[in-house]
Protein backbone atom coordinates (compact mmCIF):
# COMPACT_ATOMS: atom_id res chain seq x y z
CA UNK A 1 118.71 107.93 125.63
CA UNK A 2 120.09 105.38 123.44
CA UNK A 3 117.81 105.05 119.68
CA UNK A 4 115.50 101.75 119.86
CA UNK A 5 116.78 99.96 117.35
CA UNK A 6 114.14 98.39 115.02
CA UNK A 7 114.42 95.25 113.28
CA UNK A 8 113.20 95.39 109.26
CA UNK A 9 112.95 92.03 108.03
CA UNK A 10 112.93 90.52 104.05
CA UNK A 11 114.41 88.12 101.40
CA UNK A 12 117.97 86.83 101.38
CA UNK A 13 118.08 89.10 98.06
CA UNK A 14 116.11 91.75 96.55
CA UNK A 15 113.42 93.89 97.74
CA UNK A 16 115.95 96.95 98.19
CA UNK A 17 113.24 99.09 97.55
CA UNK A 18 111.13 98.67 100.10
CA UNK A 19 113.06 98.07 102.96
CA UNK A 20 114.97 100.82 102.10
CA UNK A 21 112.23 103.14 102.52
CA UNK A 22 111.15 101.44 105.60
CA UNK A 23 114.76 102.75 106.87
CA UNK A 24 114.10 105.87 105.52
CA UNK A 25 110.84 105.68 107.87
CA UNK A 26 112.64 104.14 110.71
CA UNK A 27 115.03 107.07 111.00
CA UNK A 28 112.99 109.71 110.26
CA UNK A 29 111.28 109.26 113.43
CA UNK A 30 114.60 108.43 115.68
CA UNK A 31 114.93 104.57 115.42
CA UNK A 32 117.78 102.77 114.10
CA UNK A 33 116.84 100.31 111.15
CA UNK A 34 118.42 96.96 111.64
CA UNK A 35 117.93 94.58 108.51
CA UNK A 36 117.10 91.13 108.99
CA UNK A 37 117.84 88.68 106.62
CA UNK A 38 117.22 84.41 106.67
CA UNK A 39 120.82 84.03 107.03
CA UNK A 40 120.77 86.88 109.91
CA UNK A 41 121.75 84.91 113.69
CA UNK A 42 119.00 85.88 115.23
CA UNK A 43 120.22 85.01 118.44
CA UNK A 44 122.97 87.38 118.40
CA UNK A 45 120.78 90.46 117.19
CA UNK A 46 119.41 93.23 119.91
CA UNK A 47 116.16 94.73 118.52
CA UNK A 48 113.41 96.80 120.30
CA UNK A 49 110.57 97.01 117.78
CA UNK A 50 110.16 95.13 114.57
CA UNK A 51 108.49 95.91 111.19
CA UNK A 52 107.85 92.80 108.87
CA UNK A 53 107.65 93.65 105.40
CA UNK A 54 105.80 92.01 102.40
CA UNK A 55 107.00 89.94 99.67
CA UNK A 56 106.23 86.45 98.22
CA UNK A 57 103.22 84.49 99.42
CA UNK A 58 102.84 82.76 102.85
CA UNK A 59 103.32 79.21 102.07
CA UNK A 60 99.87 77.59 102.94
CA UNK A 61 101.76 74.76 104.94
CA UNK A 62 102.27 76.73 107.83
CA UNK A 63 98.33 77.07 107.91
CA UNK A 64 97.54 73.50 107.37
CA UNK A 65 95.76 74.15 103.98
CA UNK A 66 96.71 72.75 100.74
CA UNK A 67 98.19 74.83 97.81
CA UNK A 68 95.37 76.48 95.71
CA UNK A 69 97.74 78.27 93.55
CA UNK A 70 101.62 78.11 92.61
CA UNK A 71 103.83 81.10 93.58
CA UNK A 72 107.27 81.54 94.41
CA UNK A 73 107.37 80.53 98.26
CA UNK A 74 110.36 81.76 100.45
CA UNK A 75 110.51 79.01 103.11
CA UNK A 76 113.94 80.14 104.73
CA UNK A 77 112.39 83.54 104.91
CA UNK A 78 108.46 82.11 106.48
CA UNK A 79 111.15 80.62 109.55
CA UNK A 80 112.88 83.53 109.63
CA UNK A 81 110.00 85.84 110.48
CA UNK A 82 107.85 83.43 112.08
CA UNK A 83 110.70 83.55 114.55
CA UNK A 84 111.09 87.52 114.76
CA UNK A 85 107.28 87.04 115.27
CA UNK A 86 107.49 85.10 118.09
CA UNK A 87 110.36 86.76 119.64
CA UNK A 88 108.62 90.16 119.62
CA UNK A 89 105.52 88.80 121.25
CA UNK A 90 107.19 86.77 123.84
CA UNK A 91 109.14 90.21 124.70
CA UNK A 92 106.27 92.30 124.53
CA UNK A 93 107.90 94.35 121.20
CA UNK A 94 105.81 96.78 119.17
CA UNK A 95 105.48 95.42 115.94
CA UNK A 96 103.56 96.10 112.48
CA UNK A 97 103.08 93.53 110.11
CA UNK A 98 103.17 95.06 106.54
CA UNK A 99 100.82 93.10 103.56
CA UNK A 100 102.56 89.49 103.79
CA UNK A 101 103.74 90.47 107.52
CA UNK A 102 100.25 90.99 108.24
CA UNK A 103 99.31 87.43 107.32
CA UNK A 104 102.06 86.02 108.85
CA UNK A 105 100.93 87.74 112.23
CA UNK A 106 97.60 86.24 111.82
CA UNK A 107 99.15 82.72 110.83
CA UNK A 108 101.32 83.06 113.67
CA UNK A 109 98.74 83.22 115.85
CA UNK A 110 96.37 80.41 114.24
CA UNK A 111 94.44 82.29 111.33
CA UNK A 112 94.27 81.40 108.24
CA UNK A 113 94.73 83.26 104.58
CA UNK A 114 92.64 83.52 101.09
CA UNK A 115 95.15 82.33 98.52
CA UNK A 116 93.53 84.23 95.95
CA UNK A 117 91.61 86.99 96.28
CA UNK A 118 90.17 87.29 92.46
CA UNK A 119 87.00 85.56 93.52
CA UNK A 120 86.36 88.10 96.79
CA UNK A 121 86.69 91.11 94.96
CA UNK A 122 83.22 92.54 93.75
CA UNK A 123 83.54 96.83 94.38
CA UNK A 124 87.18 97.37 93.80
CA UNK A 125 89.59 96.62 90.82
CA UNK A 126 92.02 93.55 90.86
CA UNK A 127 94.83 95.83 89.36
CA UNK A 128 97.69 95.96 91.77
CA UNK A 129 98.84 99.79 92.34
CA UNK A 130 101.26 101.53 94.41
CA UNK A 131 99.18 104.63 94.62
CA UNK A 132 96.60 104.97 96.81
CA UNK A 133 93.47 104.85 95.00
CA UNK A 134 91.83 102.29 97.16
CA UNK A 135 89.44 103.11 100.05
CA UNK A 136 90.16 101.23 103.86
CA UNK A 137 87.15 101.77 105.93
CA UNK A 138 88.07 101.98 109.40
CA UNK A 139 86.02 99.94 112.34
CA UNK A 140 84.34 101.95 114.61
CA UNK A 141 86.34 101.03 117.35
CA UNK A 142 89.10 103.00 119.68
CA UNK A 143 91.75 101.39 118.09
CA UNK A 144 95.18 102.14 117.42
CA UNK A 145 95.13 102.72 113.92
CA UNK A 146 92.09 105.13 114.56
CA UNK A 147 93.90 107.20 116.49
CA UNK A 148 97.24 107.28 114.28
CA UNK A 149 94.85 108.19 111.23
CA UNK A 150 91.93 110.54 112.53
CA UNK A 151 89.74 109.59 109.84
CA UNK A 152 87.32 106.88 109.38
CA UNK A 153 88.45 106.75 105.81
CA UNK A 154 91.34 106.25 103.88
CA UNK A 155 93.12 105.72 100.65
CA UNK A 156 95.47 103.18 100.44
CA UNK A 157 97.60 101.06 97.95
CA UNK A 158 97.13 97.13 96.86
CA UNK A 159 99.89 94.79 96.04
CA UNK A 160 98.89 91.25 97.08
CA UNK A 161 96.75 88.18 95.94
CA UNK A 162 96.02 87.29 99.21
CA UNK A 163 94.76 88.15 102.53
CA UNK A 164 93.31 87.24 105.63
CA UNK A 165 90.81 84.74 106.20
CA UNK A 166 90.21 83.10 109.42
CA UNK A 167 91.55 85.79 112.25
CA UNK A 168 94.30 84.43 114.38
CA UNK A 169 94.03 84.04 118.20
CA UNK A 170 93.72 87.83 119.66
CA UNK A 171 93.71 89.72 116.69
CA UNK A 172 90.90 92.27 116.15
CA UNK A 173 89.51 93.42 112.57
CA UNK A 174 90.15 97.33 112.70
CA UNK A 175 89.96 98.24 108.65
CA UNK A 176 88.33 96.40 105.90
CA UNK A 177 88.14 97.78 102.02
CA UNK A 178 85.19 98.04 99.92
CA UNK A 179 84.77 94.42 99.40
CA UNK A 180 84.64 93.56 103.34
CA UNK A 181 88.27 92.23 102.90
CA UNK A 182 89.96 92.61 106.05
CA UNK A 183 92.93 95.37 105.38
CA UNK A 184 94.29 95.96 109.05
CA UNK A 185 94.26 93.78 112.17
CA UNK A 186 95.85 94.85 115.81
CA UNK A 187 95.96 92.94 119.10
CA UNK A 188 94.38 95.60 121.56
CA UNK A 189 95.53 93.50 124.83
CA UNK A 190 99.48 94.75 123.60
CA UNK A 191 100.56 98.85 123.37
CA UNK A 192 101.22 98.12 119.54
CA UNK A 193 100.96 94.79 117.48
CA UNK A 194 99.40 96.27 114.31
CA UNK A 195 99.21 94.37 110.57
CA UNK A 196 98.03 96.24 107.69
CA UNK A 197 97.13 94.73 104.39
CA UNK A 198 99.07 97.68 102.33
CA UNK A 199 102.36 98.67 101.95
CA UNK A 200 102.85 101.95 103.71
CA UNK A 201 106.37 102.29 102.90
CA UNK A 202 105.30 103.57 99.40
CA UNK A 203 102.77 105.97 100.77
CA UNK A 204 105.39 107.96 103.29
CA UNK A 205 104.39 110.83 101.45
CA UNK A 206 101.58 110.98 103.16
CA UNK A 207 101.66 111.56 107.14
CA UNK A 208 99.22 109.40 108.21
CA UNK A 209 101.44 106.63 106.92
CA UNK A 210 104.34 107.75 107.97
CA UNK A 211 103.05 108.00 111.29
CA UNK A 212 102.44 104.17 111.21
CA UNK A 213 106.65 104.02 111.93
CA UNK A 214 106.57 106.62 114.12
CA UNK A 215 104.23 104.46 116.10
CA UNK A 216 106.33 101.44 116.00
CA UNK A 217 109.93 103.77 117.14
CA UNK A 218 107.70 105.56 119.71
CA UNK A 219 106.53 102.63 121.04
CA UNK A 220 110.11 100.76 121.12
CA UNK A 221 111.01 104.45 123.09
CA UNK A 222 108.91 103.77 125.68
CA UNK A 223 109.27 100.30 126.24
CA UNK A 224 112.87 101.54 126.38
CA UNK A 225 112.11 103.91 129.50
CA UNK A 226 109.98 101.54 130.84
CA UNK A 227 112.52 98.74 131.33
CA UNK A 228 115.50 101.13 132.75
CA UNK A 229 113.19 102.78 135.14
């Protein structure tokens, strides 16, 4: 059978770091990274799974809400993956939206974001840390990130100033952190459209989150078998 091929998407420049280890994640379980860039043709690009990774802010405009605070925004890259976005759900692609990815899932589909999250953070430090040494509390649910961890609890990492608000059309909450801020969301009509709120990529150490791209390339697998047969 031929590999899935799964599309990684980022800046125009920089982040080689973690879309590199995204690859590294993407291979290790059989898939075949494809990097997607703003200036990529998307039209012309053949992708069965797609992982959106974090970066730069989501530019309140695409959630009709006024700027609270002044980042760097990457509007070439919000089209870009807004349009991955709605090319994987049109086709029915697996999918995991990774810290920014996440919130652009949930924009995508009508949520909004907290700009900042200083002000919702009561339990947990506002440090930003690769290493895990925050807790996500999984819902109680039979979700799909339940069954990839087998835990109800987890340690995670924290790199962004903002998350998600409002939930977008479809989406379901299934991991929140200490301070009830929502850390993963997944669609549980669809086989796999999961966002979480950390960055995984820097935690493959650890299985459990490496087993969040085996997900995605087992999932792009099957859809594979699926369509020939």
């Amino acid at each position: 059978m031929v590999k899935p091929v799964i599309a990684i998407t980022g800046p125009e420049r920089g982040a080689f770091g973690p879309r590199t280890l995204v690859a590294i994640a993407v291979r290790w379980y059989g898939g075949i990274p494809l990097q997607l860039k703003p200036s990529s043709k998307l039209a012309a690009k053949h992708f069965d799974g797609v992982v959106i990774t974090g970066g730069h802010d989501v530019d309140p405009v695409l959630y009709a809400a006024e700027a609270e605070v002044h980042p760097k925004y990457d509007q070439a890259r919000d089209e870009l993956e807004m349009a991955v976005i709605k090319k994987a759900e049109k086709e029915q692609m697996p999918m995991l939206g990774i810290c920014r990815g996440a919130q652009l899932l949930n924009v995508s589909r009508g949520g909004s974001l907290f700009q900042q999250l200083t002000d919702q953070r009561r339990h947990t430090s506002k440090r930003w840390t690769v290493l895990p040494l925050k807790t996500l509390c999984l819902a109680d649910t039979d979700s799909a990130l339940k069954k990839i961890f087998q835990t109800p609890k987890a340690r995670i990492n924290s790199l962004h100033n903002q998350a998600i608000n409002q939930l977008g059309q479809g989406l379901n909450v299934v991991g929140l952190d200490l301070d009830n801020i929502i850390q993963a969301v997944e669609d549980p009509s669809r086989d796999f459209v999961l966002g979480v709120q950390w960055h995984p990529e820097f935690l493959i150490f650890i299985r459990r989150q490496r087993h969040l791209f085996k997900a995605v390339v087992s999932q792009a697998r099957r859809r594979q078998s699926e369509a020939k047969g």
